[in-house]
PDB file of N, CA and C in Angstrom:
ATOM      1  N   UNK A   1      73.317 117.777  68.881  1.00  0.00           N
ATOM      2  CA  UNK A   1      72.214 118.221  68.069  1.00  0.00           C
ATOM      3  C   UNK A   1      72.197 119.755  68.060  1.00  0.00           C
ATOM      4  N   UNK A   2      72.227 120.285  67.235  1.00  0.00           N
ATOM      5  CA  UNK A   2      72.538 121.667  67.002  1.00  0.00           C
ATOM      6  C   UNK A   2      71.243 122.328  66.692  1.00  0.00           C
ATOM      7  N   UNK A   3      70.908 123.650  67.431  1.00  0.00           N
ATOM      8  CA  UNK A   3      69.493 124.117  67.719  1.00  0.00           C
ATOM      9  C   UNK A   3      69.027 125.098  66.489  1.00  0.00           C
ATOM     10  N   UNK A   4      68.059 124.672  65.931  1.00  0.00           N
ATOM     11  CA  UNK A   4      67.682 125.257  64.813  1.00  0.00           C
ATOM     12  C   UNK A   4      66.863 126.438  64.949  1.00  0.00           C
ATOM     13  N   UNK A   5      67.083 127.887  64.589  1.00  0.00           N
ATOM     14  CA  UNK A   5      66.335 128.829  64.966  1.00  0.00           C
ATOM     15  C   UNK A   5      64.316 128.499  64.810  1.00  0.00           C
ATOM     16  N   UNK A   6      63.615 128.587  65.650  1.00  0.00           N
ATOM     17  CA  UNK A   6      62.169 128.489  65.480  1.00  0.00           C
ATOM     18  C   UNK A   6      61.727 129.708  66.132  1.00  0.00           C
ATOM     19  N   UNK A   7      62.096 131.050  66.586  1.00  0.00           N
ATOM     20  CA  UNK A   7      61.401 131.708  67.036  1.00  0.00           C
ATOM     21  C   UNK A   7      61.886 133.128  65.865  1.00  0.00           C
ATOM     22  N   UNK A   8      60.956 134.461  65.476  1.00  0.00           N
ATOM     23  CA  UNK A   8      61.636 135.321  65.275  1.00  0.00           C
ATOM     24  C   UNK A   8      62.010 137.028  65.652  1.00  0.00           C
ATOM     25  N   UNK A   9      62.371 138.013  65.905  1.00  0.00           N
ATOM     26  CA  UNK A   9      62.856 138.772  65.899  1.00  0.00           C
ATOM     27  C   UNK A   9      62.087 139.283  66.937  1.00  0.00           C
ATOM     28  N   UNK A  10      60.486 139.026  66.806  1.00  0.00           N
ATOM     29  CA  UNK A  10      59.774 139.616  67.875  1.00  0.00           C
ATOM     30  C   UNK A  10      60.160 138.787  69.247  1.00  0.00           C
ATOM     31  N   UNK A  11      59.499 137.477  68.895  1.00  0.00           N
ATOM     32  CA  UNK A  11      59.927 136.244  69.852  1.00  0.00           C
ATOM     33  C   UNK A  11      61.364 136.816  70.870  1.00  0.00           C
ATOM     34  N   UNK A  12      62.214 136.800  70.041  1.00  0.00           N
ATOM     35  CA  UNK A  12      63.544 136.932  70.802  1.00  0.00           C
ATOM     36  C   UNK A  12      63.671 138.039  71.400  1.00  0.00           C
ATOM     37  N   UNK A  13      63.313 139.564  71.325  1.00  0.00           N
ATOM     38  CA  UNK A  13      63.022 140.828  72.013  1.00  0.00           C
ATOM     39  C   UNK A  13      62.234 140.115  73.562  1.00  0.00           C
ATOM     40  N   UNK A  14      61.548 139.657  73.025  1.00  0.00           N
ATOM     41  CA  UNK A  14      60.183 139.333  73.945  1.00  0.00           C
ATOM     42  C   UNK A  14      61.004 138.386  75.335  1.00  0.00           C
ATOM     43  N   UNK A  15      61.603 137.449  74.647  1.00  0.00           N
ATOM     44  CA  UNK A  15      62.581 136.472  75.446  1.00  0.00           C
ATOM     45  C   UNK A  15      63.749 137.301  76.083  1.00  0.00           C
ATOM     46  N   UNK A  16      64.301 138.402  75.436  1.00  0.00           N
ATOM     47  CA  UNK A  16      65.374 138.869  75.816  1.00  0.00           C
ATOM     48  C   UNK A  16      64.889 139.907  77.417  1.00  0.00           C
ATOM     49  N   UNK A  17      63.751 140.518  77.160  1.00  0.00           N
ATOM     50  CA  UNK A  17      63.492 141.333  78.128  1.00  0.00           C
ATOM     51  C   UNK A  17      62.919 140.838  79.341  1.00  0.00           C
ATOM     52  N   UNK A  18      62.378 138.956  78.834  1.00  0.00           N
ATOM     53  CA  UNK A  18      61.801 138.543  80.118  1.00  0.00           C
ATOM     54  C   UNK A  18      62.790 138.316  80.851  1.00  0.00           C
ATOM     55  N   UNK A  19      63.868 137.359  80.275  1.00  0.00           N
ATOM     56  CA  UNK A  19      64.974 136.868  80.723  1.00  0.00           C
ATOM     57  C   UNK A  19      65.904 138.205  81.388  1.00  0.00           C
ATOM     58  N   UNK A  20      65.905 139.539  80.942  1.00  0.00           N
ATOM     59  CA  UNK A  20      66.662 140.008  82.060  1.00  0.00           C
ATOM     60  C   UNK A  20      66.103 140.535  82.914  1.00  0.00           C
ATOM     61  N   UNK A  21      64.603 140.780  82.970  1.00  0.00           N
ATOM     62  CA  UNK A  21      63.760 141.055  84.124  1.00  0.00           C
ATOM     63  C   UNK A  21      64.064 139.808  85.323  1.00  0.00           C
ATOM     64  N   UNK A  22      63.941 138.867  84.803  1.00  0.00           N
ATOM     65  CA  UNK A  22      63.568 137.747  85.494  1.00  0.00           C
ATOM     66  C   UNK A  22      64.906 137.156  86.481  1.00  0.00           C
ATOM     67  N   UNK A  23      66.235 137.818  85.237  1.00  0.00           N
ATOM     68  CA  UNK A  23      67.596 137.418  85.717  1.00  0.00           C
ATOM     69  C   UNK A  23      68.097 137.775  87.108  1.00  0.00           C
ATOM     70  N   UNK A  24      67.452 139.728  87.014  1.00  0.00           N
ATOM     71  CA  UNK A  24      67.293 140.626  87.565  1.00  0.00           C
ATOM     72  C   UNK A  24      66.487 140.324  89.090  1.00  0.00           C
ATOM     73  N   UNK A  25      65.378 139.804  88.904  1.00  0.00           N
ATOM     74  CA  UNK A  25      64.500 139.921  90.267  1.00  0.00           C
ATOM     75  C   UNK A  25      65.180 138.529  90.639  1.00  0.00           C
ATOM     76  N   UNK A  26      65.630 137.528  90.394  1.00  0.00           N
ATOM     77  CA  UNK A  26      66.537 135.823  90.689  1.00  0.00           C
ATOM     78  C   UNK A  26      67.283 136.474  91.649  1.00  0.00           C
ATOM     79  N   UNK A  27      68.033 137.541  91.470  1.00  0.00           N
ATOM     80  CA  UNK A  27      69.565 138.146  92.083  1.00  0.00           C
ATOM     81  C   UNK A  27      69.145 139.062  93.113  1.00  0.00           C
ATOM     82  N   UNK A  28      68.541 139.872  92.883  1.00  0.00           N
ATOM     83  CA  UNK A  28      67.786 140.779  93.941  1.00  0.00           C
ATOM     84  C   UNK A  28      66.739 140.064  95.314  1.00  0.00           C
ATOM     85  N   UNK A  29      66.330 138.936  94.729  1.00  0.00           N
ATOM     86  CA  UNK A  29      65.446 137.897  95.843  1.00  0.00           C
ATOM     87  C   UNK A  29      66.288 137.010  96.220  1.00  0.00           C
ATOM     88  N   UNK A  30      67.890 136.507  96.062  1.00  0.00           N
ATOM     89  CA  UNK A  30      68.944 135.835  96.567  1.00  0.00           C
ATOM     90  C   UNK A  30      69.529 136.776  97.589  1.00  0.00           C
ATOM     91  N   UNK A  31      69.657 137.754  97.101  1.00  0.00           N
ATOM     92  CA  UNK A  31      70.612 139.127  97.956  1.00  0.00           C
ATOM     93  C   UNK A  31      69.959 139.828  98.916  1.00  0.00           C
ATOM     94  N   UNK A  32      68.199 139.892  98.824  1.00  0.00           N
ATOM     95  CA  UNK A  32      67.856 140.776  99.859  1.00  0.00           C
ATOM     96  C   UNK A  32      66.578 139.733 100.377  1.00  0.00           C
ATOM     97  N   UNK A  33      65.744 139.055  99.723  1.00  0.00           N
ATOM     98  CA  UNK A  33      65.178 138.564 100.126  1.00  0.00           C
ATOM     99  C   UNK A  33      65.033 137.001 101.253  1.00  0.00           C
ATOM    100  N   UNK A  34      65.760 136.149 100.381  1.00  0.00           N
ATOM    101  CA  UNK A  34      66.170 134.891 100.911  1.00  0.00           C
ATOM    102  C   UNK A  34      67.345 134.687 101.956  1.00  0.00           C
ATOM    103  N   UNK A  35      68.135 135.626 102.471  1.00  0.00           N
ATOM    104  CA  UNK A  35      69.294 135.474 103.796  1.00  0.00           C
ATOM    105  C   UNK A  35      68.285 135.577 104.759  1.00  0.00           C
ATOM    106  N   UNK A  36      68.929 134.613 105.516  1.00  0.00           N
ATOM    107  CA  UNK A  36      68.381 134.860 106.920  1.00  0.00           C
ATOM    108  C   UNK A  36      67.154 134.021 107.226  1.00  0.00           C
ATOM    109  N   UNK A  37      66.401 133.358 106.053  1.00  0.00           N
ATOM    110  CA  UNK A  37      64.834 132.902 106.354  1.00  0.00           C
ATOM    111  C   UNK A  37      65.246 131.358 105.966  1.00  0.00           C
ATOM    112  N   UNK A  38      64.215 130.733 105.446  1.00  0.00           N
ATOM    113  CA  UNK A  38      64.294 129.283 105.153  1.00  0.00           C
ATOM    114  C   UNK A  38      64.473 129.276 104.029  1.00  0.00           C
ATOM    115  N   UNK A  39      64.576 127.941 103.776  1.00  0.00           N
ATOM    116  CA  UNK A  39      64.755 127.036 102.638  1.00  0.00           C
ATOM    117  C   UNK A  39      64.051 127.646 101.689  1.00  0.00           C
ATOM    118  N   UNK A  40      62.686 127.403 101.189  1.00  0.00           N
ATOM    119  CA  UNK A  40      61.678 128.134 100.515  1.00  0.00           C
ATOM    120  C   UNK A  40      62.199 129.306  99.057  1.00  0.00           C
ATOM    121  N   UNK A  41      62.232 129.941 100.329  1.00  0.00           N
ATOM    122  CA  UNK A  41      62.786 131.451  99.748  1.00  0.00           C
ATOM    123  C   UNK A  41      64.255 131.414  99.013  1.00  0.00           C
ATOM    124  N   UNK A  42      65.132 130.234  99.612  1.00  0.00           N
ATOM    125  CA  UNK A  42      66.251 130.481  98.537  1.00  0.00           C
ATOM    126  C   UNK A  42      65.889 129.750  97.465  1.00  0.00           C
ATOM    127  N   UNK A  43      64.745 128.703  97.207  1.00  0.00           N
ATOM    128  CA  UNK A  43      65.031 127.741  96.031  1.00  0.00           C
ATOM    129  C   UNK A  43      63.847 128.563  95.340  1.00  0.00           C
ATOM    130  N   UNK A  44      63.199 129.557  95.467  1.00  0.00           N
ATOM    131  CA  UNK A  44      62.115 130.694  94.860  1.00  0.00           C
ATOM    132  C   UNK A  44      62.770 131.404  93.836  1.00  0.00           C
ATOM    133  N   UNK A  45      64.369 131.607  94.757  1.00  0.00           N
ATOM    134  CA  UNK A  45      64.985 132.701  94.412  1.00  0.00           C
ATOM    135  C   UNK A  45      65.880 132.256  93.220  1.00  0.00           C
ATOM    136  N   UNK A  46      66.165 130.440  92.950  1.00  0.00           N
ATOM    137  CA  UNK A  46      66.907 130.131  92.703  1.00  0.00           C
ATOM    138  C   UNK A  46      65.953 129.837  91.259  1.00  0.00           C
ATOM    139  N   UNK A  47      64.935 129.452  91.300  1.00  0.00           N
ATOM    140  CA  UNK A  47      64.255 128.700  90.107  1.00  0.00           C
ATOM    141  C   UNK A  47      63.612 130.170  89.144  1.00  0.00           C
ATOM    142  N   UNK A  48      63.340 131.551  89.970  1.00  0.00           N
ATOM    143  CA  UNK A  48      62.991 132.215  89.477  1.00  0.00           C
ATOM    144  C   UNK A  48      64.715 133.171  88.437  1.00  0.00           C
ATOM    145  N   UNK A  49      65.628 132.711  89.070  1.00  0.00           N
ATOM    146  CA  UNK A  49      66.990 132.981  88.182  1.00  0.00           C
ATOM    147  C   UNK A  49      67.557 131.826  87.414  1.00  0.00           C
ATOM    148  N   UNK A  50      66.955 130.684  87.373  1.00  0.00           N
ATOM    149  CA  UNK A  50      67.338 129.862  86.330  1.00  0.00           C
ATOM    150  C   UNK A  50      66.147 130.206  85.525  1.00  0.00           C
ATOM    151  N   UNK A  51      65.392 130.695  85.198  1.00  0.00           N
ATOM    152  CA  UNK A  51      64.262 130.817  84.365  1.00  0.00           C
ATOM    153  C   UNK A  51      64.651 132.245  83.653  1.00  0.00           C
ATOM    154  N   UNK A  52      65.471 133.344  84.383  1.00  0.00           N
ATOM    155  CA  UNK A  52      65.972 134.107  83.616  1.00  0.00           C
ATOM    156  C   UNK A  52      66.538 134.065  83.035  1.00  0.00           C
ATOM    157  N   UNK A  53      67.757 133.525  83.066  1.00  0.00           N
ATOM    158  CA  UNK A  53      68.938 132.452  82.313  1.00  0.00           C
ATOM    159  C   UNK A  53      68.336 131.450  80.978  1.00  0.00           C
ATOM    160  N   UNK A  54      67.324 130.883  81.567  1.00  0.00           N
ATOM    161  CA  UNK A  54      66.828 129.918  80.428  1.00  0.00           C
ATOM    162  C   UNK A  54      66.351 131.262  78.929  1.00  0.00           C
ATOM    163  N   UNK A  55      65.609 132.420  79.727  1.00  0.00           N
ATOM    164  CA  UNK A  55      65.190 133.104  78.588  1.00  0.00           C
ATOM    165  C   UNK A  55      66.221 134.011  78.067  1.00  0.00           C
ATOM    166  N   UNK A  56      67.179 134.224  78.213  1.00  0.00           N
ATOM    167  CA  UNK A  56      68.117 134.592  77.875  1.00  0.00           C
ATOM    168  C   UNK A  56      69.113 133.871  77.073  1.00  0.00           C
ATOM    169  N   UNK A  57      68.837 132.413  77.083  1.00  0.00           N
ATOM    170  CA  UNK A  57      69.385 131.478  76.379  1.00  0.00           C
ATOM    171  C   UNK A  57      68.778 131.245  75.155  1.00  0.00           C
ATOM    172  N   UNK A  58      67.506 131.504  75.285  1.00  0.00           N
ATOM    173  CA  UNK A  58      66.527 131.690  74.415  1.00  0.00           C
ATOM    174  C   UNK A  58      66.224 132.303  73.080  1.00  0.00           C
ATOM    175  N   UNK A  59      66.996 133.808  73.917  1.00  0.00           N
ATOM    176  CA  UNK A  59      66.470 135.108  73.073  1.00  0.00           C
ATOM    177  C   UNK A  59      68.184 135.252  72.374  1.00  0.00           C
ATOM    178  N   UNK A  60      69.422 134.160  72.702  1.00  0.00           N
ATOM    179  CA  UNK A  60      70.829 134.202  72.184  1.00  0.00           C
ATOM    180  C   UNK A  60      70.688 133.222  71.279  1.00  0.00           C
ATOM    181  N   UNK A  61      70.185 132.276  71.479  1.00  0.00           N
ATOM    182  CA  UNK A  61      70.354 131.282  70.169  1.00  0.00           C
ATOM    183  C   UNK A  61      68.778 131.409  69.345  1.00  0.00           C
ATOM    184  N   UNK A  62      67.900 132.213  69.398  1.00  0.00           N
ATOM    185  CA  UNK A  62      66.705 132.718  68.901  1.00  0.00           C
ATOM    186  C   UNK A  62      66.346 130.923  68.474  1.00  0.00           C
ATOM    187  N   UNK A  63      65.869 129.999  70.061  1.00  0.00           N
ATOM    188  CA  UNK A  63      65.089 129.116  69.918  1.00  0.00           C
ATOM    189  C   UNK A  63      64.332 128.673  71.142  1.00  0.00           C
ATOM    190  N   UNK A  64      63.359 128.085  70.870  1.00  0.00           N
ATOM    191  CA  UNK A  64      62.799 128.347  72.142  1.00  0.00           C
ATOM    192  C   UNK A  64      61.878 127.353  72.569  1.00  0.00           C
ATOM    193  N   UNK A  65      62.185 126.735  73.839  1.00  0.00           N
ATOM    194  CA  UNK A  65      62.326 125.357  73.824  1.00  0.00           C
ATOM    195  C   UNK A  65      60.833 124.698  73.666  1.00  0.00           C
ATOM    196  N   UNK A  66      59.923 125.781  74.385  1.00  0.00           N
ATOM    197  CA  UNK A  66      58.530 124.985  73.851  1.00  0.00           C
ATOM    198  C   UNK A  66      58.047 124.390  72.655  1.00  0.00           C
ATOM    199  N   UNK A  67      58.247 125.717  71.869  1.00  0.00           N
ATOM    200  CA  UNK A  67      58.196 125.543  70.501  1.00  0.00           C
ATOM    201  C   UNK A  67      58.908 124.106  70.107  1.00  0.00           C
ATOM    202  N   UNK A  68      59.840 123.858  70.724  1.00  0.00           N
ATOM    203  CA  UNK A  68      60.893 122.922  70.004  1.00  0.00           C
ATOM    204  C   UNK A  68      60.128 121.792  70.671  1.00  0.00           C
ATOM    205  N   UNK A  69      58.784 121.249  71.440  1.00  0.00           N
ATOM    206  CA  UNK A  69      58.603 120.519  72.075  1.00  0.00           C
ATOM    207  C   UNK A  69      57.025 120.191  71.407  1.00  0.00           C
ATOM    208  N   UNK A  70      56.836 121.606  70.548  1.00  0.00           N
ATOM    209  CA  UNK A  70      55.466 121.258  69.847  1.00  0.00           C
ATOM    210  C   UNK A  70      54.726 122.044  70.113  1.00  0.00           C
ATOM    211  N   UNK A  71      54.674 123.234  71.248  1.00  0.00           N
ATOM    212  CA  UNK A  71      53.664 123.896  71.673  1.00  0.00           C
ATOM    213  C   UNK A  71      53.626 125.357  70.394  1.00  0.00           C
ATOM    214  N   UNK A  72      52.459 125.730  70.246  1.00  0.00           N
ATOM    215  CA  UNK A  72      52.397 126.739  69.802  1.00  0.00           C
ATOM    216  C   UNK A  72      52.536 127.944  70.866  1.00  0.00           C
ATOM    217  N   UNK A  73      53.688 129.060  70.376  1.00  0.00           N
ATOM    218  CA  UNK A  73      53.392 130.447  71.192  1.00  0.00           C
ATOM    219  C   UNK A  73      52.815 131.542  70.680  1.00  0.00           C
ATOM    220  N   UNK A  74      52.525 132.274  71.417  1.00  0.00           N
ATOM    221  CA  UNK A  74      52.324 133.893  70.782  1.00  0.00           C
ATOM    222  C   UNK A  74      53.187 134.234  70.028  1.00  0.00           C
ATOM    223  N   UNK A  75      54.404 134.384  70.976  1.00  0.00           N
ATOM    224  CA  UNK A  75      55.634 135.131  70.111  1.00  0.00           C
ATOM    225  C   UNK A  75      56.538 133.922  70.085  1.00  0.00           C
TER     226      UNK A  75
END
């Protein structure tokens, strides 16, 4: 099923900058935060960098999955 653009130009800026903020703090809370401690902290580290990834997937194929699920967004 091939993803039909639903978000636009703003949307995808918006997605693009969360997603590398988000990509950004995933990698930085794997590398400095989560060694050494528990469990917790690596799967924090892990869900908060698949969520960067997701918006970055987002803001590349300009679609976005809520939307695609029915929800209305801002952007």
């Amino acid at each position: 099923m091939p993803l039909t653009c639903n978000i636009n130009s703003r949307g995808r800026t918006f997605r693009l900058i969360c997603g590398l903020v988000l990509t950004a703090a995933g990698v930085l809370m794997l590398l400095f935060w989560a060694p050494g401690h528990g469990l917790w902290r690596w799967l924090a580290g892990v869900c908060v960098l698949v969520a960067g990834l997701v918006g970055l997937f987002e803001a590349y194929n300009s679609w976005c999955v809520m939307r695609a699920m029915g929800f209305k967004t801002r952007w």
